[in-house]
Every structure is written in C-alpha cells, then in structure tokens.
N, C-alpha and C. Protein backbone atom coordinates (compact mmCIF):
# COMPACT_ATOMS: atom_id res chain seq x y z
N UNK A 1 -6.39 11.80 -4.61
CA UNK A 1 -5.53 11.11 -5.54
C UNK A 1 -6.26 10.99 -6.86
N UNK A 2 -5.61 11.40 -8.04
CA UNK A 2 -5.98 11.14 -9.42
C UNK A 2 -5.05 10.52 -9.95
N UNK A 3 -5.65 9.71 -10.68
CA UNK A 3 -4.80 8.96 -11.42
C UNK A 3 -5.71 7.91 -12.49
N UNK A 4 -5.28 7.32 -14.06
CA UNK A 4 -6.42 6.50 -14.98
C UNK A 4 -6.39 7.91 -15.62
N UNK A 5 -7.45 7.09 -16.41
CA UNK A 5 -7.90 7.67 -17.82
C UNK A 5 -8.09 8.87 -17.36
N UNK A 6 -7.71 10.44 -18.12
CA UNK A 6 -8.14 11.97 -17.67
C UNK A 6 -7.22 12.63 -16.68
N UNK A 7 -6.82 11.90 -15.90
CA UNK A 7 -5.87 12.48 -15.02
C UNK A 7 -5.00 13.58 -15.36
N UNK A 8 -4.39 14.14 -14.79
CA UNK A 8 -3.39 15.88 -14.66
C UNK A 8 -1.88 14.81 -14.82
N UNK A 9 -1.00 15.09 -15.94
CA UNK A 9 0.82 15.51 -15.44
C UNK A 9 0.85 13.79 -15.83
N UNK A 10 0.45 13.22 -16.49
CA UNK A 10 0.88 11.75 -16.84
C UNK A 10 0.72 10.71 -15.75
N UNK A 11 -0.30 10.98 -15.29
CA UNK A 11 -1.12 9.91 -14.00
C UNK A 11 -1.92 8.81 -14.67
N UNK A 12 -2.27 8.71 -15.59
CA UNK A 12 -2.68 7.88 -16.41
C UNK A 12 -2.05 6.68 -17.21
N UNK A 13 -0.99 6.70 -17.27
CA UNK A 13 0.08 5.60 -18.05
C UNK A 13 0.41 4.99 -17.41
N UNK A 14 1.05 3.80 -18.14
CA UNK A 14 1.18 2.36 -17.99
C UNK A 14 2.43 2.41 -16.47
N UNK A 15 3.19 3.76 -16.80
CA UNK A 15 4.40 3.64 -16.06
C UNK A 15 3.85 4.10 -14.29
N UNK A 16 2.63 4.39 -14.35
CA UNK A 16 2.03 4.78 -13.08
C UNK A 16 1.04 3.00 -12.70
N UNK A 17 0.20 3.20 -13.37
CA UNK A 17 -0.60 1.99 -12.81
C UNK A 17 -0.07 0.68 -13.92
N UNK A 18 0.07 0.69 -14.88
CA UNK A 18 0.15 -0.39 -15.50
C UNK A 18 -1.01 -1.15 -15.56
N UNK A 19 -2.23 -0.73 -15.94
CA UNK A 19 -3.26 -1.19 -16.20
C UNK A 19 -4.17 -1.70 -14.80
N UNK A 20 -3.75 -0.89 -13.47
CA UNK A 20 -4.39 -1.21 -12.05
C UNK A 20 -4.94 -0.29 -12.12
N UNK A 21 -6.34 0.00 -11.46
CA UNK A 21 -7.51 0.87 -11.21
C UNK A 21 -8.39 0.80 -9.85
N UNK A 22 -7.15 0.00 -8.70
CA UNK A 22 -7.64 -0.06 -7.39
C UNK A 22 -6.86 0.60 -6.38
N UNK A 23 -6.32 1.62 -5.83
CA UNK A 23 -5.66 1.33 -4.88
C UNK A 23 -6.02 2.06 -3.39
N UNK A 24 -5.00 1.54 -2.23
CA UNK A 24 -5.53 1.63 -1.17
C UNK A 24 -4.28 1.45 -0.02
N UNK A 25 -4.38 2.75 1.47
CA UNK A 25 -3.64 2.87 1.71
C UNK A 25 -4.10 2.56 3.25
N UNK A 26 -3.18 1.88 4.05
CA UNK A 26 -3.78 1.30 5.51
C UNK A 26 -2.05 2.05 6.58
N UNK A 27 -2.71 2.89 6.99
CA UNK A 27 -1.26 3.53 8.27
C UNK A 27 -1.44 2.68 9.97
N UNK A 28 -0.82 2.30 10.16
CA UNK A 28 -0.95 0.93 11.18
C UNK A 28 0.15 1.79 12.25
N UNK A 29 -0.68 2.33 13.29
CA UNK A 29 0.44 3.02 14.41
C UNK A 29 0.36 2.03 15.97
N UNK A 30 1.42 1.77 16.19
CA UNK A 30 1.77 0.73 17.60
C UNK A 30 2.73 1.60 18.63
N UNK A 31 2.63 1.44 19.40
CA UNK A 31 3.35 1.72 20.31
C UNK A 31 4.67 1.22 20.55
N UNK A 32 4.80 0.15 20.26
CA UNK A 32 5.89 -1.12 20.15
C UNK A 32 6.66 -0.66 19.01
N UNK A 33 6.34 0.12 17.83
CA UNK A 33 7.03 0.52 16.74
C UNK A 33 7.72 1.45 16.96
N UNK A 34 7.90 2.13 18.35
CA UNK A 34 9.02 3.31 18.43
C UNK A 34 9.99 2.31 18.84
N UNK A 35 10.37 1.50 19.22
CA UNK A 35 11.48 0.41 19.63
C UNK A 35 11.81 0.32 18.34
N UNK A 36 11.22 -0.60 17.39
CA UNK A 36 11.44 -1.86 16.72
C UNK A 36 10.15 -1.84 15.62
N UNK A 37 10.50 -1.66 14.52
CA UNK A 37 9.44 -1.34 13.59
C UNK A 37 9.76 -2.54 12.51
N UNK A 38 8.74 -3.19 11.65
CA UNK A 38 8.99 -4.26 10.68
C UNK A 38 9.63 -3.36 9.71
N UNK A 39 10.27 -4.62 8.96
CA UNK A 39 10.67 -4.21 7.47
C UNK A 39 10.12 -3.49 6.43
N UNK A 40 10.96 -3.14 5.75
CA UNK A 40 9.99 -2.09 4.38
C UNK A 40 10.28 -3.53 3.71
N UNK A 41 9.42 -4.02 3.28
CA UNK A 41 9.40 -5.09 2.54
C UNK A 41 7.69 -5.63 1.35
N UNK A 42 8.05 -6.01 0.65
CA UNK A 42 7.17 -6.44 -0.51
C UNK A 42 6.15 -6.94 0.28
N UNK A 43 4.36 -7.06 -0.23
CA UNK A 43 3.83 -8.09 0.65
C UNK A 43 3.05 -8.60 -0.66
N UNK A 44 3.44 -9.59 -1.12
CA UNK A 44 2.98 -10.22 -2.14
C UNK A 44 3.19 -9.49 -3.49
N UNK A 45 2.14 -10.05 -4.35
CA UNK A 45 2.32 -9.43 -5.58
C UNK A 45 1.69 -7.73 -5.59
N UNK A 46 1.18 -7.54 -4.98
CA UNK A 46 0.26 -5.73 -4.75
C UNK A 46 0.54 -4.68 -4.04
N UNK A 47 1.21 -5.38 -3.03
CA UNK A 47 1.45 -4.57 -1.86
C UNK A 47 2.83 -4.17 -1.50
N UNK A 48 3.26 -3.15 -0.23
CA UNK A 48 4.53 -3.18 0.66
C UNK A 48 4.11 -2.81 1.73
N UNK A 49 4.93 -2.88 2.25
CA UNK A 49 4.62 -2.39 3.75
C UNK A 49 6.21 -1.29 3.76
N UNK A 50 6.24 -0.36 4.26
CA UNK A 50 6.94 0.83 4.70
C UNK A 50 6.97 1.56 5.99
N UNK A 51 8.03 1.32 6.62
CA UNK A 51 8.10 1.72 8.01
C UNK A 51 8.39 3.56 7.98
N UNK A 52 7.52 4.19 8.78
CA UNK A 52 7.22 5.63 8.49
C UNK A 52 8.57 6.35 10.52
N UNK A 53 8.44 7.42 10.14
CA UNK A 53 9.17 7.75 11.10
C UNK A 53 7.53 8.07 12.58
N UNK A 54 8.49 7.17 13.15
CA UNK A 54 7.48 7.03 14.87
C UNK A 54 7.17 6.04 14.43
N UNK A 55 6.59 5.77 15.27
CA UNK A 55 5.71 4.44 15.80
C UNK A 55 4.91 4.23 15.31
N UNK A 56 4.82 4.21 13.34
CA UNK A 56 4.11 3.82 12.57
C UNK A 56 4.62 3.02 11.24
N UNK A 57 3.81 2.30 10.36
CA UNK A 57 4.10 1.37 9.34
C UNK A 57 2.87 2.01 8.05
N UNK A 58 3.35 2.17 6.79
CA UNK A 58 2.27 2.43 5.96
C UNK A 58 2.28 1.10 5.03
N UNK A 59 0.79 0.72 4.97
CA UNK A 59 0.83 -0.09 3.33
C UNK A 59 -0.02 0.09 2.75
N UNK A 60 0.56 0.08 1.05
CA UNK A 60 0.40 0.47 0.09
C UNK A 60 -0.26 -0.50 -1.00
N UNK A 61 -1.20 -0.55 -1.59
CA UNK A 61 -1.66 -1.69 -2.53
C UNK A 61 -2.17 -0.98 -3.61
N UNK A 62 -1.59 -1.60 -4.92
CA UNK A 62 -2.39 -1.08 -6.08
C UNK A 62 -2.20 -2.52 -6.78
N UNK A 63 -3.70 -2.47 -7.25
CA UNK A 63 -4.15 -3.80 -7.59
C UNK A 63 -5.27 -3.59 -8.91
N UNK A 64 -5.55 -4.75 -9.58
CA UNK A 64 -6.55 -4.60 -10.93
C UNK A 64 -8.04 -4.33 -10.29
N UNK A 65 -7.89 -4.42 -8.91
CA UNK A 65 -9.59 -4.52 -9.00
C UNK A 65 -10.20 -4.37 -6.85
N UNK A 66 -10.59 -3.62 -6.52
CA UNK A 66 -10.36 -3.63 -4.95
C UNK A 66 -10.63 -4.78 -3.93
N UNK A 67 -11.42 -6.37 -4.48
CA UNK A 67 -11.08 -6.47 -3.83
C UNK A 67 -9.59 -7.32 -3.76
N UNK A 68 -8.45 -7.15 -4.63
CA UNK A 68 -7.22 -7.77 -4.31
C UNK A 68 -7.20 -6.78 -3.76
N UNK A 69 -7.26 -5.50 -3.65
CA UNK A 69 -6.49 -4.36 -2.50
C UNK A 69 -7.22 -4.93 -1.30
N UNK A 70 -8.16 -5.13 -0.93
CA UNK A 70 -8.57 -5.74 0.08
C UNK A 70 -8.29 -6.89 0.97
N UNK A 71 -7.88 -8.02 -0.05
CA UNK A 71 -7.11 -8.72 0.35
C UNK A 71 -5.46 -9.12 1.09
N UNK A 72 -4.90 -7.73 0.33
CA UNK A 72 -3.58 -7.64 0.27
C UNK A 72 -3.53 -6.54 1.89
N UNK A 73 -4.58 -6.16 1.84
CA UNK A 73 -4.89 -5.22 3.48
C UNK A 73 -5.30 -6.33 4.13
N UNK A 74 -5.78 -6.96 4.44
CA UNK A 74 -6.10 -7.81 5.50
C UNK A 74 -4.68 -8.79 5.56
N UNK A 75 -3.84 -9.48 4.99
CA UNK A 75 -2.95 -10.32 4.80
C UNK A 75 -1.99 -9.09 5.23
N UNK A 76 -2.05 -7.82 5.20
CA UNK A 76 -1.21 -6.92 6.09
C UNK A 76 -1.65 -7.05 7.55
N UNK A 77 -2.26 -6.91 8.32
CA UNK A 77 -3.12 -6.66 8.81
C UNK A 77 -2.70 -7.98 9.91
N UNK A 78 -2.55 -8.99 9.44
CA UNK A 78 -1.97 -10.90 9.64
C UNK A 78 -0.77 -10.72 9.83
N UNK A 79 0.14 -10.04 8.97
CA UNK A 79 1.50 -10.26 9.22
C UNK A 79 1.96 -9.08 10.30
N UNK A 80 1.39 -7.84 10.03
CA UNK A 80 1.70 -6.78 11.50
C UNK A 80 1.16 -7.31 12.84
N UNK A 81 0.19 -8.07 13.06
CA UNK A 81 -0.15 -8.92 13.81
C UNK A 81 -1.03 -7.88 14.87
C-alpha cells in the first residue's frame, strides 16, 4: 500500500487520507461467522468493521498516528469478542 506525500495516481490528498498517516488492517475469521456474521458498521471515530464473504469480518483503521490504529484494533478485537 502507498499512499502520503510521493505516492502514484492521487494517493496522497486530502480526499484519500485527510491528513492520516497510520493505517491498519485486522481479518478476524470464526467459524460461527458462516451462520451469522456482525454488522458492517462504524467502530468509532477510525475504524469499521466489514463482514467479508465466509466466515470472516475485516477491520479497517486509518488514523493520525498508529497508536489510535492500535487502539481502534484492540476495541475491535472487544466488540468481535
């Protein structure tokens, strides 16, 4: 992944990061998620969570600085349980 200052194809602007220079991606696979998978839903101000096809969940954090991506992964991490 490129993206910030130098980047290829307009990976660098405001309309991509908006001034964030952290991000970070956590794929969370359960068994229990081929039933019944959580919501694609917001997880705070940084994050989402996105239910992927099978028995998996991706989340996504882009944040000013890693460790809010860090944070915003572990507080995933709490709510997938």
């Amino acid at each position: 992944l490129a993206c910030g200052p130098g980047a290829p194809g307009g990976w660098d602007g405001p309309a991509v990061l908006s001034g964030h220079r952290a991000v970070g991606q956590l794929l969370v696979v359960r068994p229990e998620y081929a039933h019944e998978k959580p919501p694609a839903e917001p997880l705070g101000e940084w994050a989402a969570i996105t239910p992927l096809a099978g028995p998996a969940v991706l989340v996504t954090a882009v944040a000013p600085d890693a460790l809010l991506v860090r944070r915003a992964m572990d507080e995933a991490l709490r709510r997938l349980g």
